[in-house]
PDB file of N, CA and C in Angstrom:
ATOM      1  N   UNK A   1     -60.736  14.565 -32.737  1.00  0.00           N
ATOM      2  CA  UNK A   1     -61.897  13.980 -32.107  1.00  0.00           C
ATOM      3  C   UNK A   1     -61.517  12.566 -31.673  1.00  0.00           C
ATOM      4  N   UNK A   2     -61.895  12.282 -30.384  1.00  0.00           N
ATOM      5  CA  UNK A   2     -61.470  10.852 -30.051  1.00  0.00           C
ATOM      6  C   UNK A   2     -63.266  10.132 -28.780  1.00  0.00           C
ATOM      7  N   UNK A   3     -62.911   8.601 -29.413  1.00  0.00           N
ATOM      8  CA  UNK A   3     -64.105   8.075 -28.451  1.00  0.00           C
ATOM      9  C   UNK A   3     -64.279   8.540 -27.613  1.00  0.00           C
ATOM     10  N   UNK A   4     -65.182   8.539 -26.812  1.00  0.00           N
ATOM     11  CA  UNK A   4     -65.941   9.754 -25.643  1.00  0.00           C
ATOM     12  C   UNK A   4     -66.299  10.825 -25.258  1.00  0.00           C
ATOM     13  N   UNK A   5     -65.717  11.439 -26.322  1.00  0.00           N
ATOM     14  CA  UNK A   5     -66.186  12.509 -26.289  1.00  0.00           C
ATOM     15  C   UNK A   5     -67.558  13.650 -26.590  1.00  0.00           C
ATOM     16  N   UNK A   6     -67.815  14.251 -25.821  1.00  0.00           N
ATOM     17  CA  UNK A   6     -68.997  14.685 -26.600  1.00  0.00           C
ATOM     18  C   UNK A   6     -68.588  16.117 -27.268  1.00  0.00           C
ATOM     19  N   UNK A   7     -69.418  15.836 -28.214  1.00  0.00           N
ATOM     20  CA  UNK A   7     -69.195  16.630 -29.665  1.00  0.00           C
ATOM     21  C   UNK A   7     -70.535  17.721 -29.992  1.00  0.00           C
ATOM     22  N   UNK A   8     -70.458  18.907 -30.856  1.00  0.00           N
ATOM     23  CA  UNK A   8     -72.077  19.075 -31.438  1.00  0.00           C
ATOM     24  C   UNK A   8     -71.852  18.360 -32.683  1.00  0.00           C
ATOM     25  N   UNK A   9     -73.043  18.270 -33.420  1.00  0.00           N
ATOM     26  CA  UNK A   9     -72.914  17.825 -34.914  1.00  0.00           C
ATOM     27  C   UNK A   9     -74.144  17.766 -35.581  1.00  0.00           C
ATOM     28  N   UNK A  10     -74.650  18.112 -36.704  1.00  0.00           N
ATOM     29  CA  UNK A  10     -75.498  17.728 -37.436  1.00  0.00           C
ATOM     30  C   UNK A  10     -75.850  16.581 -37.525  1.00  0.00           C
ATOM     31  N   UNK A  11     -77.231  16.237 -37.208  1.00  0.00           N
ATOM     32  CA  UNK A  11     -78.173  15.042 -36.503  1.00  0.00           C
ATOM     33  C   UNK A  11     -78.854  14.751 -37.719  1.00  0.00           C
ATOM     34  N   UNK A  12     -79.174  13.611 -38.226  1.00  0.00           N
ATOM     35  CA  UNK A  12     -80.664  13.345 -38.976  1.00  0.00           C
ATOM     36  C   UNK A  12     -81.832  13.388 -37.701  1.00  0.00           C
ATOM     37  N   UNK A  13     -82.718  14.468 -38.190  1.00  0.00           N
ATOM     38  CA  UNK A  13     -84.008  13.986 -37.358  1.00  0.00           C
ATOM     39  C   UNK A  13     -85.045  13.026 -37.593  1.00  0.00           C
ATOM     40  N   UNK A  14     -86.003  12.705 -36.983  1.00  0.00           N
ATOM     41  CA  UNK A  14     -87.135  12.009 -37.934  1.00  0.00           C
ATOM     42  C   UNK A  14     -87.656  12.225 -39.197  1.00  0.00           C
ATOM     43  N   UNK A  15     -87.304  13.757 -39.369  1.00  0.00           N
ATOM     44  CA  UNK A  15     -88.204  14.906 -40.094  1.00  0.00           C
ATOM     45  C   UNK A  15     -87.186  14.652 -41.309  1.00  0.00           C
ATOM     46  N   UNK A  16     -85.575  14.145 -41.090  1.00  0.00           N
ATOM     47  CA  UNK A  16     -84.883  14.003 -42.249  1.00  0.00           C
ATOM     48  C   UNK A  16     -83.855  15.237 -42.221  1.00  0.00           C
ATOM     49  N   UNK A  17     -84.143  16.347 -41.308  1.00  0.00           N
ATOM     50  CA  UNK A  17     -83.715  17.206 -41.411  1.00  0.00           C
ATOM     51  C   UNK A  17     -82.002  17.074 -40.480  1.00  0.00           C
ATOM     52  N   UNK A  18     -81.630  18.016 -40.264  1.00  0.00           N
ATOM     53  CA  UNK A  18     -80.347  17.999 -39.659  1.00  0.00           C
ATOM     54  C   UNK A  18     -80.185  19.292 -38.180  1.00  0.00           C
ATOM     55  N   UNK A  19     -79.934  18.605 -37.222  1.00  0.00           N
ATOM     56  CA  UNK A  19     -80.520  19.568 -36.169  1.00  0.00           C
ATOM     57  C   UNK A  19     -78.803  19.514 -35.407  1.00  0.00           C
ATOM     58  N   UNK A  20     -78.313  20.623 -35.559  1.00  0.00           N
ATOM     59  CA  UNK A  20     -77.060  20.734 -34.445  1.00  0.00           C
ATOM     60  C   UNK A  20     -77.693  20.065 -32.887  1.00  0.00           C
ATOM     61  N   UNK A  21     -76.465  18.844 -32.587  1.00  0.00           N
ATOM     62  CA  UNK A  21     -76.833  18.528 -31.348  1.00  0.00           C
ATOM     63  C   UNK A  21     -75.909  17.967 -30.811  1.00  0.00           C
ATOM     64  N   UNK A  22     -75.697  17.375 -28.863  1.00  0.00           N
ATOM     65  CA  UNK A  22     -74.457  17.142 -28.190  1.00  0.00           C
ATOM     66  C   UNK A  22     -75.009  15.489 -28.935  1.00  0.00           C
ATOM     67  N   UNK A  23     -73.326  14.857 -29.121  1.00  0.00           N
ATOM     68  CA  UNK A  23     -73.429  13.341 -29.133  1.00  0.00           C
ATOM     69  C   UNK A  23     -72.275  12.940 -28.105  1.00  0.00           C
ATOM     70  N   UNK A  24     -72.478  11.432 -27.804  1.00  0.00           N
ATOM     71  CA  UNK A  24     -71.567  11.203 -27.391  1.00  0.00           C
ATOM     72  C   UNK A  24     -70.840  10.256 -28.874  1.00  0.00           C
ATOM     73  N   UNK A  25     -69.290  10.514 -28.946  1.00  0.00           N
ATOM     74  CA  UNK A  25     -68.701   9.733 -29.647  1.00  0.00           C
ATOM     75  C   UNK A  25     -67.933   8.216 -29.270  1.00  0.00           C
ATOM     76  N   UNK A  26     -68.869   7.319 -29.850  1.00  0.00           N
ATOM     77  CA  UNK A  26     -68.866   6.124 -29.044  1.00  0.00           C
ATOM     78  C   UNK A  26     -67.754   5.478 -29.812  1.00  0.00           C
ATOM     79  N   UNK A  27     -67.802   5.124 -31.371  1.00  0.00           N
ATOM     80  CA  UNK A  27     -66.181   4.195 -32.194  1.00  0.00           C
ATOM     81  C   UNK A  27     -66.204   4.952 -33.325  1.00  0.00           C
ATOM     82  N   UNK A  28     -65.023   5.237 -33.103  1.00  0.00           N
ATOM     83  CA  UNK A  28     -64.710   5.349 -34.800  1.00  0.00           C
ATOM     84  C   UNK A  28     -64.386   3.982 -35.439  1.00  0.00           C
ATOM     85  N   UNK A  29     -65.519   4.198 -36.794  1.00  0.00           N
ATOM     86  CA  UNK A  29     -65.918   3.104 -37.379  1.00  0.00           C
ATOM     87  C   UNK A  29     -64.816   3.328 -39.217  1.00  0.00           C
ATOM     88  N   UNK A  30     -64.183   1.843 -39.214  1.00  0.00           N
ATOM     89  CA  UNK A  30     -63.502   1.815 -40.363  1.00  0.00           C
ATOM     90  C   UNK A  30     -64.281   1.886 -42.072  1.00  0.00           C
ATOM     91  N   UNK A  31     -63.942   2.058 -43.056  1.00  0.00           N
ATOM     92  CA  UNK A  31     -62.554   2.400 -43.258  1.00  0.00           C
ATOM     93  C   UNK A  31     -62.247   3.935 -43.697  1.00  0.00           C
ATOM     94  N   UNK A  32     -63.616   4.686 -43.462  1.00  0.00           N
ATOM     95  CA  UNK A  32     -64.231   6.173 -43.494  1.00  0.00           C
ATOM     96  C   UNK A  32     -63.729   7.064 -41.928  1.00  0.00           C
ATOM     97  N   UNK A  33     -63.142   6.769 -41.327  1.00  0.00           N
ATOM     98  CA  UNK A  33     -62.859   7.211 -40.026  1.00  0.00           C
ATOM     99  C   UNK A  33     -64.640   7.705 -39.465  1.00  0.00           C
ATOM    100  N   UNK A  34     -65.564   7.736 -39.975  1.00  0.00           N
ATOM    101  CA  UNK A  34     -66.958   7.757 -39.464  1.00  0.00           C
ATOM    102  C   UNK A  34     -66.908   7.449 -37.910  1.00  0.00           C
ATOM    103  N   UNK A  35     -67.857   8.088 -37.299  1.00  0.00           N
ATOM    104  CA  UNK A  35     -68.290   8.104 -36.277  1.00  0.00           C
ATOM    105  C   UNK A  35     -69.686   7.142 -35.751  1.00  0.00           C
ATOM    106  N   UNK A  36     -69.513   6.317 -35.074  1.00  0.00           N
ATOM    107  CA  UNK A  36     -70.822   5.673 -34.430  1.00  0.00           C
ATOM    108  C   UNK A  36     -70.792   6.774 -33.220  1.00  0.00           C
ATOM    109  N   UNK A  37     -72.235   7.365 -33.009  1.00  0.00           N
ATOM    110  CA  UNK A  37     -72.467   8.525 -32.414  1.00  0.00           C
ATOM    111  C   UNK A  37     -74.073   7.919 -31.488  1.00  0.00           C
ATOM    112  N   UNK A  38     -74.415   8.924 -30.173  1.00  0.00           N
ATOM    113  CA  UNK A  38     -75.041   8.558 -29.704  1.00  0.00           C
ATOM    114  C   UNK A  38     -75.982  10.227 -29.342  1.00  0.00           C
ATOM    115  N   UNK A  39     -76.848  10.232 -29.347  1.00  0.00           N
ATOM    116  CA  UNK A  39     -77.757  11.420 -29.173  1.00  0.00           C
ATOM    117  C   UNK A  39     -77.830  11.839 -27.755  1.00  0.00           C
ATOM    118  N   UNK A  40     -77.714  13.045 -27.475  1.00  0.00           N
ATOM    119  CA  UNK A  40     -77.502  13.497 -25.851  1.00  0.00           C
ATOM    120  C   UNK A  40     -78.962  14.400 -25.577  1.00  0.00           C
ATOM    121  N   UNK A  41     -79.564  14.181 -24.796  1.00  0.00           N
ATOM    122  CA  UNK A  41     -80.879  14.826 -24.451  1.00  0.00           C
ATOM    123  C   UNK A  41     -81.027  15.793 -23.182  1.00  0.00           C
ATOM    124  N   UNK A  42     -81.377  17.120 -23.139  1.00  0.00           N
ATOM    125  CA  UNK A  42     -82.132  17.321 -21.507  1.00  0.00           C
ATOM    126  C   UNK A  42     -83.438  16.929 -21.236  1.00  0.00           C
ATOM    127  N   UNK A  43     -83.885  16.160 -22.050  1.00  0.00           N
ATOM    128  CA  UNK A  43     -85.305  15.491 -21.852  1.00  0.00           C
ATOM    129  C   UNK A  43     -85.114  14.231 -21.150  1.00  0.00           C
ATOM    130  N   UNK A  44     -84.479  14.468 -19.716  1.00  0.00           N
ATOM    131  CA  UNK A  44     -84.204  13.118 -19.102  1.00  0.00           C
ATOM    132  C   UNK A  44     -85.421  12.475 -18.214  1.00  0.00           C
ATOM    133  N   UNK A  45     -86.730  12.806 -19.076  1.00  0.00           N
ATOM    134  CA  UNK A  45     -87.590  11.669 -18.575  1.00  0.00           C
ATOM    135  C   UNK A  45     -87.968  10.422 -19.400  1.00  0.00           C
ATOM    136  N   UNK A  46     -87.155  11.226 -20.823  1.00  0.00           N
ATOM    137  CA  UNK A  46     -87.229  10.116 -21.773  1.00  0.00           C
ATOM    138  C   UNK A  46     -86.387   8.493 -21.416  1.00  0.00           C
ATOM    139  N   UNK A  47     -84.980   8.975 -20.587  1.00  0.00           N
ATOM    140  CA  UNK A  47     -84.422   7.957 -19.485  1.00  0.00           C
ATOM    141  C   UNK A  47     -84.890   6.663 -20.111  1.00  0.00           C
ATOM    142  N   UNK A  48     -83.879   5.612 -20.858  1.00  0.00           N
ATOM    143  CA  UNK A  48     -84.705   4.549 -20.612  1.00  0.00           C
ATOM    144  C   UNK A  48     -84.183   3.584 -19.650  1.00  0.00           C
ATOM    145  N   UNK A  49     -84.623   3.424 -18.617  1.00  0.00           N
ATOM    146  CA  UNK A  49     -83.871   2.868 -17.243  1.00  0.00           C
ATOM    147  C   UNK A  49     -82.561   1.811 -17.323  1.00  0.00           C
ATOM    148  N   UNK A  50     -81.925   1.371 -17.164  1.00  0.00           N
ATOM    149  CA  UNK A  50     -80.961   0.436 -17.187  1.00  0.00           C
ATOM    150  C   UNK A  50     -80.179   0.373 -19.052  1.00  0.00           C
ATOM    151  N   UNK A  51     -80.947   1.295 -19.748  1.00  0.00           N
ATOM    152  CA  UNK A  51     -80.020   1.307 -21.035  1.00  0.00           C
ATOM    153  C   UNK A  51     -79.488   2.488 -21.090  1.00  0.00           C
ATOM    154  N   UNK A  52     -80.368   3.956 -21.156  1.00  0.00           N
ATOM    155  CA  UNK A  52     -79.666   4.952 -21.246  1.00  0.00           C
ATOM    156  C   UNK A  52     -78.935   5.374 -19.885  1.00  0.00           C
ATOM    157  N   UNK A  53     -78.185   6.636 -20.039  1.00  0.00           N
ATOM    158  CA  UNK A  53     -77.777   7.115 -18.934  1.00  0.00           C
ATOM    159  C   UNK A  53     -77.551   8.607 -18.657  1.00  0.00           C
ATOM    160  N   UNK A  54     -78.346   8.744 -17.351  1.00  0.00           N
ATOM    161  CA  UNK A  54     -78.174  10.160 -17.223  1.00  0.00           C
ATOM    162  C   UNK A  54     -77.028  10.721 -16.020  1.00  0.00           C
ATOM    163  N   UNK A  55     -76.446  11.591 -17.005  1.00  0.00           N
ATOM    164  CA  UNK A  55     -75.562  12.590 -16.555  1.00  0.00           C
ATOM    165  C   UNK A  55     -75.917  13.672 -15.873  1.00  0.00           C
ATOM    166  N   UNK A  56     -76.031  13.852 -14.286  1.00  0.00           N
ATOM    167  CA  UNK A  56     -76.542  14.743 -13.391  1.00  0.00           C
ATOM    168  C   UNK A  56     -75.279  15.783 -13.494  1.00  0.00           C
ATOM    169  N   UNK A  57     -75.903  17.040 -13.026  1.00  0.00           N
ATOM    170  CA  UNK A  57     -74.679  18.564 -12.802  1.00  0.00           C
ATOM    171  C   UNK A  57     -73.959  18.157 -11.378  1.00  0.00           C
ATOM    172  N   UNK A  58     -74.431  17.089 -10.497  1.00  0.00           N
ATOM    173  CA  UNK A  58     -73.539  17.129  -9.531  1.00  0.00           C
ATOM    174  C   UNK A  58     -72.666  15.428  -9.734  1.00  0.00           C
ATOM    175  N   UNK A  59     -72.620  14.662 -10.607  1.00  0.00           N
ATOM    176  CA  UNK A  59     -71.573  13.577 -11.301  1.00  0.00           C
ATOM    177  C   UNK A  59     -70.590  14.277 -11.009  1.00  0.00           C
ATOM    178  N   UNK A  60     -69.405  13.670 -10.691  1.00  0.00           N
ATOM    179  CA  UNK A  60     -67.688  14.006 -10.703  1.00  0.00           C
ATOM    180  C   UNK A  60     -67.622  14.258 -12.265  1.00  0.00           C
ATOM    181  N   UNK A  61     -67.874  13.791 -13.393  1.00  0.00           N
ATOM    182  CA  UNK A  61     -67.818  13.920 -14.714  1.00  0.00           C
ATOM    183  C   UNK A  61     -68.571  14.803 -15.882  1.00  0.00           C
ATOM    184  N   UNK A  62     -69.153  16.091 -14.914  1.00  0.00           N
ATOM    185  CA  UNK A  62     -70.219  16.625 -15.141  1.00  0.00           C
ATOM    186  C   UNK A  62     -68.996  17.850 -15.755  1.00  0.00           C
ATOM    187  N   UNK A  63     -68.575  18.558 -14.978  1.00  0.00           N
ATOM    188  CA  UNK A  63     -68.155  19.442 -15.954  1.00  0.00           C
ATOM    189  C   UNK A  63     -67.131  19.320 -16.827  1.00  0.00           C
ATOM    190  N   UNK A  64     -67.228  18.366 -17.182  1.00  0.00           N
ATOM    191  CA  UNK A  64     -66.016  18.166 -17.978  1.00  0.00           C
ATOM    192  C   UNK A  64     -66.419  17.401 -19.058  1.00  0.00           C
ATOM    193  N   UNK A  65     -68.241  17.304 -19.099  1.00  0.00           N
ATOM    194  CA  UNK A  65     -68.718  16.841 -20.381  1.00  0.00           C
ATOM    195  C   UNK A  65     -68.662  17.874 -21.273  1.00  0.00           C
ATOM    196  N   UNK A  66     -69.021  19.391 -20.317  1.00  0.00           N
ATOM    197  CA  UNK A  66     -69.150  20.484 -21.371  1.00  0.00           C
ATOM    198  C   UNK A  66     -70.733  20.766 -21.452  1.00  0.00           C
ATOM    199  N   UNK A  67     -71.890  19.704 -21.034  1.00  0.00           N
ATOM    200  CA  UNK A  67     -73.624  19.833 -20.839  1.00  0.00           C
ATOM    201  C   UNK A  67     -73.508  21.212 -19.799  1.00  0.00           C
ATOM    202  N   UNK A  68     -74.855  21.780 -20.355  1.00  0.00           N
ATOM    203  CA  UNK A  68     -75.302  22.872 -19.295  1.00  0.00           C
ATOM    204  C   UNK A  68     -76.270  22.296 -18.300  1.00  0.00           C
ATOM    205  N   UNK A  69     -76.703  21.427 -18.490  1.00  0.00           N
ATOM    206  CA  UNK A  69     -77.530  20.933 -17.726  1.00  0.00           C
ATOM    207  C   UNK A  69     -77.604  19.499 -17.761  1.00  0.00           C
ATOM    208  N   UNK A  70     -78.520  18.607 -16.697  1.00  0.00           N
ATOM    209  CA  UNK A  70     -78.652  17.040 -16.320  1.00  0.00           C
ATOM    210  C   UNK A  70     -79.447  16.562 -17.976  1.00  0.00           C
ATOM    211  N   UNK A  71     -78.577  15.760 -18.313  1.00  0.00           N
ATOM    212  CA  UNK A  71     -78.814  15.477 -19.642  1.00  0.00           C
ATOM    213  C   UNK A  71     -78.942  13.667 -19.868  1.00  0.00           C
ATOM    214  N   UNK A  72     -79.586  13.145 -20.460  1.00  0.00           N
ATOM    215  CA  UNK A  72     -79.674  11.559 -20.868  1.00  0.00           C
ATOM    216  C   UNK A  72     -79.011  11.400 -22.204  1.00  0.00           C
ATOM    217  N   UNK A  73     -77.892  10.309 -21.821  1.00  0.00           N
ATOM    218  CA  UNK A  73     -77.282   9.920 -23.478  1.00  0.00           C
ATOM    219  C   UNK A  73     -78.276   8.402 -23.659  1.00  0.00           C
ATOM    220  N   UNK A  74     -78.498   9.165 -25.037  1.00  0.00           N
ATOM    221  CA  UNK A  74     -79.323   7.709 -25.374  1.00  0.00           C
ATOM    222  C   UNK A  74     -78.792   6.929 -26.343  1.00  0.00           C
ATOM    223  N   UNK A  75     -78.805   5.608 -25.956  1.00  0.00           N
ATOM    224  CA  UNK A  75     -78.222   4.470 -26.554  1.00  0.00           C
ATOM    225  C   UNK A  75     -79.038   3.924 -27.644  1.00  0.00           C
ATOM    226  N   UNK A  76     -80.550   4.676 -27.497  1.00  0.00           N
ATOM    227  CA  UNK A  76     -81.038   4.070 -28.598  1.00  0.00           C
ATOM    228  C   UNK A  76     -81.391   5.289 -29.496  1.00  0.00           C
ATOM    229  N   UNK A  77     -80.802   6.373 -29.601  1.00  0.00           N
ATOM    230  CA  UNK A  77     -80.426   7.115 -30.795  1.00  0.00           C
ATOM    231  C   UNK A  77     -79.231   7.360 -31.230  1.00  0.00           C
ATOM    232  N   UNK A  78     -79.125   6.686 -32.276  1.00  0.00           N
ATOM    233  CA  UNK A  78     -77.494   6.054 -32.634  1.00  0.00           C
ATOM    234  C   UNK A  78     -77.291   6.785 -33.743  1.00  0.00           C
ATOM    235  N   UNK A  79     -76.591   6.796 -34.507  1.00  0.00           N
ATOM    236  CA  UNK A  79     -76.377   7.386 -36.019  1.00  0.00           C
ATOM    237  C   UNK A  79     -74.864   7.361 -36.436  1.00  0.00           C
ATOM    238  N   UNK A  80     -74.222   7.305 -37.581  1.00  0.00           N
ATOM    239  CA  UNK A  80     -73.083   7.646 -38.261  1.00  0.00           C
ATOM    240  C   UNK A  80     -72.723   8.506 -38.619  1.00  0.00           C
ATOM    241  N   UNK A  81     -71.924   9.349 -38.360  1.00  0.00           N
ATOM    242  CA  UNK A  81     -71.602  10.768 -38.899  1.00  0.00           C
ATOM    243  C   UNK A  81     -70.213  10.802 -39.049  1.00  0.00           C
ATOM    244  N   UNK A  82     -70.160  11.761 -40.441  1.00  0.00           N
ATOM    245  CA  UNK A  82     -68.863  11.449 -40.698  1.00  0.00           C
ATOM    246  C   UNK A  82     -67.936  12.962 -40.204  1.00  0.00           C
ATOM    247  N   UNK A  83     -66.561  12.399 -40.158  1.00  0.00           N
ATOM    248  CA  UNK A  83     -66.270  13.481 -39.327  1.00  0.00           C
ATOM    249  C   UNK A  83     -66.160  15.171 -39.876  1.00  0.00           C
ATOM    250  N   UNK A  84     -66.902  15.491 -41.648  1.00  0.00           N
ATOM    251  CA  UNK A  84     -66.910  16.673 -41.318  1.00  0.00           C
ATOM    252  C   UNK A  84     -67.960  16.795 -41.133  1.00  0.00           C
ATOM    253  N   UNK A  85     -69.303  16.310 -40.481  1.00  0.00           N
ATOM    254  CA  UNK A  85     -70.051  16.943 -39.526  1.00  0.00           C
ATOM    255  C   UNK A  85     -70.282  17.404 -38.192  1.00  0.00           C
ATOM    256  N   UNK A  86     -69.000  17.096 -37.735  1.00  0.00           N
ATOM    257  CA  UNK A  86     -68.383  17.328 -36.475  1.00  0.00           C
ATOM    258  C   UNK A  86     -68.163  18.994 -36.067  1.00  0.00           C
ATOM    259  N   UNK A  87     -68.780  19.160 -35.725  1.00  0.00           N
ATOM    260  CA  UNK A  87     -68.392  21.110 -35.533  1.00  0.00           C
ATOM    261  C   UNK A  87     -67.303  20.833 -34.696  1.00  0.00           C
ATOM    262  N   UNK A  88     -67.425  20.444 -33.392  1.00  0.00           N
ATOM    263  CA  UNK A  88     -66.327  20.451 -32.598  1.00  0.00           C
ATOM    264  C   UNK A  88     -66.230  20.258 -31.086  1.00  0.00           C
ATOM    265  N   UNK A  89     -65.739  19.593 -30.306  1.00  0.00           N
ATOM    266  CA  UNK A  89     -65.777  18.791 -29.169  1.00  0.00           C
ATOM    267  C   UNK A  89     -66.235  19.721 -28.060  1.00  0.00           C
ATOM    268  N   UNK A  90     -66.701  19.627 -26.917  1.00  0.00           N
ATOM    269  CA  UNK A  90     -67.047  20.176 -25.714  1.00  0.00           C
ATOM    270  C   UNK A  90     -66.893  20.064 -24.685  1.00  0.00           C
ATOM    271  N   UNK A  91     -66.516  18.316 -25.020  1.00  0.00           N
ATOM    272  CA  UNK A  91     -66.116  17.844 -23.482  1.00  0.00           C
ATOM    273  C   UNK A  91     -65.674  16.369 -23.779  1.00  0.00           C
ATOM    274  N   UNK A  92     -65.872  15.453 -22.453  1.00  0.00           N
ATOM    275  CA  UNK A  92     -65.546  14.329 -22.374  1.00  0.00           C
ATOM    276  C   UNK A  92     -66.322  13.635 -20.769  1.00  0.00           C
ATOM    277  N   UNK A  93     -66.539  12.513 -21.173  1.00  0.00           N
ATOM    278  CA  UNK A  93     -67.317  11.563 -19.859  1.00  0.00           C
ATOM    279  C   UNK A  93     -66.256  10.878 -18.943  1.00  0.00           C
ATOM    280  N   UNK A  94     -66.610  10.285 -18.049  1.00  0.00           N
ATOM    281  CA  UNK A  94     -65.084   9.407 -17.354  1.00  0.00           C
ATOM    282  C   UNK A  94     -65.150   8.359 -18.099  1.00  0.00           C
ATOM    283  N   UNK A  95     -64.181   7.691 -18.541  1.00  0.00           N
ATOM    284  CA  UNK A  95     -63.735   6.424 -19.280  1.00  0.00           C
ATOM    285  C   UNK A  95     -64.552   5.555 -18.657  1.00  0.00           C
ATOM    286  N   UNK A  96     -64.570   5.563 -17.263  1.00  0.00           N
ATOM    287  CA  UNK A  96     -65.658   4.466 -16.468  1.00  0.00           C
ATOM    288  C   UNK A  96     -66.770   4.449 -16.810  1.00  0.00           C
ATOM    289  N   UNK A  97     -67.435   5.466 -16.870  1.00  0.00           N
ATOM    290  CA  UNK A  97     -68.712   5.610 -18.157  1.00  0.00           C
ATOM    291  C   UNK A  97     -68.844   5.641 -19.539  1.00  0.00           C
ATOM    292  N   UNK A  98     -67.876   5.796 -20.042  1.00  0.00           N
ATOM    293  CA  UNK A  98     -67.694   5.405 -21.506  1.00  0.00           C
ATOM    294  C   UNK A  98     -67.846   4.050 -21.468  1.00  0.00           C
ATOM    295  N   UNK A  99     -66.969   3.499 -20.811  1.00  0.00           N
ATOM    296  CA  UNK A  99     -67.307   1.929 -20.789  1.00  0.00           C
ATOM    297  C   UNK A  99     -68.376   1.262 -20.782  1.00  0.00           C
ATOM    298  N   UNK A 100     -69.336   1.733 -19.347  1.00  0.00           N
ATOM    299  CA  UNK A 100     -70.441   1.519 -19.203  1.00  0.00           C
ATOM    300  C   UNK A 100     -71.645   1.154 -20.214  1.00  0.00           C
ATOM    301  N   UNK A 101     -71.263   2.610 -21.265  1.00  0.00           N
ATOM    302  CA  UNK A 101     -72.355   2.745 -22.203  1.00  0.00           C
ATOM    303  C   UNK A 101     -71.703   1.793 -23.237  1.00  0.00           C
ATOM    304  N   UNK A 102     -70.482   1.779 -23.186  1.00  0.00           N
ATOM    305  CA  UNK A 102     -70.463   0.856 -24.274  1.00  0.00           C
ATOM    306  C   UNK A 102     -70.574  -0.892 -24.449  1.00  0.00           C
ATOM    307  N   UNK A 103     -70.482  -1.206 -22.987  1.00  0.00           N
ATOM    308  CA  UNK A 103     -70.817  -2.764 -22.083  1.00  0.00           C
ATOM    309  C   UNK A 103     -72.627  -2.377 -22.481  1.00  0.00           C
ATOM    310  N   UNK A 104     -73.437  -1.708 -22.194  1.00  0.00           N
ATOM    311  CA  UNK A 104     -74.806  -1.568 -22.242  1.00  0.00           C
ATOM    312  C   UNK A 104     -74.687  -1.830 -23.759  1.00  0.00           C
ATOM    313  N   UNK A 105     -74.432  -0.828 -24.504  1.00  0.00           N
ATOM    314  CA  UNK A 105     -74.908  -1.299 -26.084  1.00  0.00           C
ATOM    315  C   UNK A 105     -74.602  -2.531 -26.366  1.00  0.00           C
ATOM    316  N   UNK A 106     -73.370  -3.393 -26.182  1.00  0.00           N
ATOM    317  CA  UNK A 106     -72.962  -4.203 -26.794  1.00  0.00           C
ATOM    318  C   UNK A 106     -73.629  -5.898 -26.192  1.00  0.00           C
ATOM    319  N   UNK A 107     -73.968  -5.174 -25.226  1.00  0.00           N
ATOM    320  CA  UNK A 107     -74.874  -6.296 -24.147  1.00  0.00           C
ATOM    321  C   UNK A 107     -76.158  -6.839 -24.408  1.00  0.00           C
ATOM    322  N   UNK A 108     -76.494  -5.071 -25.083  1.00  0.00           N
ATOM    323  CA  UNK A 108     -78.253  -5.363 -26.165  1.00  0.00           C
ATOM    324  C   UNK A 108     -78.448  -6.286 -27.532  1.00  0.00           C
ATOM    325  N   UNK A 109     -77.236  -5.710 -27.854  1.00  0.00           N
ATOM    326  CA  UNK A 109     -77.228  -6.152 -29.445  1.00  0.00           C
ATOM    327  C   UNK A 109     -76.530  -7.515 -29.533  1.00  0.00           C
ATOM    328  N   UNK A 110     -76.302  -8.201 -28.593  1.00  0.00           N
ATOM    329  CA  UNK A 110     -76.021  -9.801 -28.503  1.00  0.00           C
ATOM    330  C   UNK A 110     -76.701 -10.334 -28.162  1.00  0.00           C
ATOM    331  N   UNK A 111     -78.009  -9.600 -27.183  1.00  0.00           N
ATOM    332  CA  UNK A 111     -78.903 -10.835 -26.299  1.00  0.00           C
ATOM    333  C   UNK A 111     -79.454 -11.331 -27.058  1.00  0.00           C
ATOM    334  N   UNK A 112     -79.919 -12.417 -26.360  1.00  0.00           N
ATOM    335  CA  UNK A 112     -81.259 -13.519 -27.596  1.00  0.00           C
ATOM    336  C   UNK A 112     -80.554 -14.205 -28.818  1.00  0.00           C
ATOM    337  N   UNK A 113     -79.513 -14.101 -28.530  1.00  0.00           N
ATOM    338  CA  UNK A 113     -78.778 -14.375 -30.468  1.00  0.00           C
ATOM    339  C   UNK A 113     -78.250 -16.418 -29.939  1.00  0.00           C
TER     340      UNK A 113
END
């Protein structure tokens, strides 16, 4: 498993429960090889404009995420998972968008400071 990729994996839900779902894999976080993970949605009206990002079926990077359909990665459903909850990879985003999302998160969590 390597950054960018999207993965399925056992999710905490609200409910506490654990729901197989696509993430994107944003860092592997030390000294657990853990995953900082990002929640992948086809509920792309949830969209939150200029933070999340949606991945359309006609993107150059679309089939090669491995999504069946136009999907929103959301930046603000984050979580840690360690890697044996990882079932197993599906795809991958363009590095140019990996970046992206990861310039967006890191852009949030500094402002105002």
């Amino acid at each position: 498993m390597k950054e960018g990729e999207i993965a399925l994996a056992g999710v905490p839900q609200a409910d506490n429960q654990l729901k197989v779902r696509p993430i994107l894999l944003l860092r592997e976080l030390p000294p657990y090889n853990d995953f900082l993970v990002c929640g992948i949605s086809s509920q792309t009206h949830k969209c939150v404009e200029g933070f999340d990002e949606i991945i359309f079926a006609n993107d150059p990077d679309f089939v090669s995420s491995g999504l069946i359909t136009d999907s929103v990665i959301r930046l603000g459903f984050l979580a840690v998972i360690p890697p044996g909850r990882i079932i197993g990879s599906i795809g991958e985003i363009s590095f140019n968008r990996y970046k992206l999302l990861l310039r967006r998160l890191s852009n949030y969590l500094i402002q105002k400071i």
